[in-house]
Protein backbone atom coordinates (compact mmCIF):
# COMPACT_ATOMS: atom_id res chain seq x y z
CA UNK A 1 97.56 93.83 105.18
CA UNK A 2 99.20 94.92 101.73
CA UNK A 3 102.71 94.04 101.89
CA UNK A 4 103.54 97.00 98.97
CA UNK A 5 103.86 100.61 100.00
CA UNK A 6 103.43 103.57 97.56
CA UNK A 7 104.06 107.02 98.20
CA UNK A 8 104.21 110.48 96.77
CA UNK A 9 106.99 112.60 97.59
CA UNK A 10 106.61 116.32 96.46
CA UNK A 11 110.58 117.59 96.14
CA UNK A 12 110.87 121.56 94.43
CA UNK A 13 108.62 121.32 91.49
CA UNK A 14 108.39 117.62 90.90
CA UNK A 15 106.47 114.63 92.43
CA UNK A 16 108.03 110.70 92.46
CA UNK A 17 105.84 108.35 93.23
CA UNK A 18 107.68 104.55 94.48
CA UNK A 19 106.01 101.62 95.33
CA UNK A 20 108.43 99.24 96.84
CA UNK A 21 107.47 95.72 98.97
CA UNK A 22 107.75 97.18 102.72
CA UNK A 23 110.75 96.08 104.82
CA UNK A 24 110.57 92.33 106.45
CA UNK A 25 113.27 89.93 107.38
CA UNK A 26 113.39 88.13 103.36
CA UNK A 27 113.71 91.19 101.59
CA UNK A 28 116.40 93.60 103.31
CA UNK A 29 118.81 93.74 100.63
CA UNK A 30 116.26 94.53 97.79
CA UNK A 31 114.80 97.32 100.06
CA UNK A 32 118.05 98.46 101.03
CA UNK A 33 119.67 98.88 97.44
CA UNK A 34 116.06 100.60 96.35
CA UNK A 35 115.93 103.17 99.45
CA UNK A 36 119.42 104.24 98.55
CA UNK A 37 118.54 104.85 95.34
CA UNK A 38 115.73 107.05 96.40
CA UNK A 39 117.92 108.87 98.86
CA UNK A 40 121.20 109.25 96.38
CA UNK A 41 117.76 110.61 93.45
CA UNK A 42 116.78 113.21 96.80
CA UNK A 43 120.63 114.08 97.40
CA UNK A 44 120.16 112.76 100.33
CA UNK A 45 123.00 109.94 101.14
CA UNK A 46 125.70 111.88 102.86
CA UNK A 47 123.09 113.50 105.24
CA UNK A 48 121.90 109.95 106.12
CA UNK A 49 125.46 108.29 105.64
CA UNK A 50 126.38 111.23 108.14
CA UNK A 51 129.21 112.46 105.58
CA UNK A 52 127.96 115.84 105.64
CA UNK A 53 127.72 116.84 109.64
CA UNK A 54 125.51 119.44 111.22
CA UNK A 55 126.40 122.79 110.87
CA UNK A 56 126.83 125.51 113.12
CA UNK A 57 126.64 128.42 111.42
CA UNK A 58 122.70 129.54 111.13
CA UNK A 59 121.98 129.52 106.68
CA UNK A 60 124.50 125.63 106.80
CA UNK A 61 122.20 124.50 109.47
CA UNK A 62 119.12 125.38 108.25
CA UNK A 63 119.53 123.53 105.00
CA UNK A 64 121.14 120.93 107.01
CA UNK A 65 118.06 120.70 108.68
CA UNK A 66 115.66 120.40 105.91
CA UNK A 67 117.62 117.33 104.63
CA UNK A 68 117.16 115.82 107.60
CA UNK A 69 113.66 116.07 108.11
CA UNK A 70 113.57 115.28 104.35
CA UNK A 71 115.81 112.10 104.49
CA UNK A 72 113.61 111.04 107.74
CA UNK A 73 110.41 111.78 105.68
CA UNK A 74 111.56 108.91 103.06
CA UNK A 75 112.63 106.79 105.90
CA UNK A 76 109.53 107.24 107.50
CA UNK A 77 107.46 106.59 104.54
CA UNK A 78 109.12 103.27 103.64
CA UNK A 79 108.80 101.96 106.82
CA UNK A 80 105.17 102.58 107.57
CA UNK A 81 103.21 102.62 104.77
């Protein structure tokens, strides 16, 4: 099993590709300081870091939304690929 992932993410117009070693219990703190990169790059922190809260007025919430299935997304993909 290939312990690198590599994935595409396809944000507005532009495509990032990241190839990072996938999570295990000796590299946490490299992986850690790389994903938040990739999530402060997405604008994606303060939905993860929970700084922005979920809305409940309808336009707030739908964006809100989005960046939450987007955040998850990048979670997602570091995790299992």
């Amino acid at each position: 099993m290939d312990s690198n992932i590599s994935f595409t993410n396809k944000t507005t117009s532009m495509t990032r590709k990241y190839t990072m070693e996938k999570l295990n219990d000796k590299n946490y703190r490299m992986w850690k300081l790389r994903m938040s990169v990739i999530l402060e790059r997405a604008q994606l922190m303060d939905i993860v870091d929970g700084i922005i809260p979920q809305s409940t007025t309808i336009p707030k919430l739908i964006e809100w939304k989005n960046k939450d299935l987007h955040a998850c997304m990048e979670l997602d993909n570091a995790f299992n690929r």
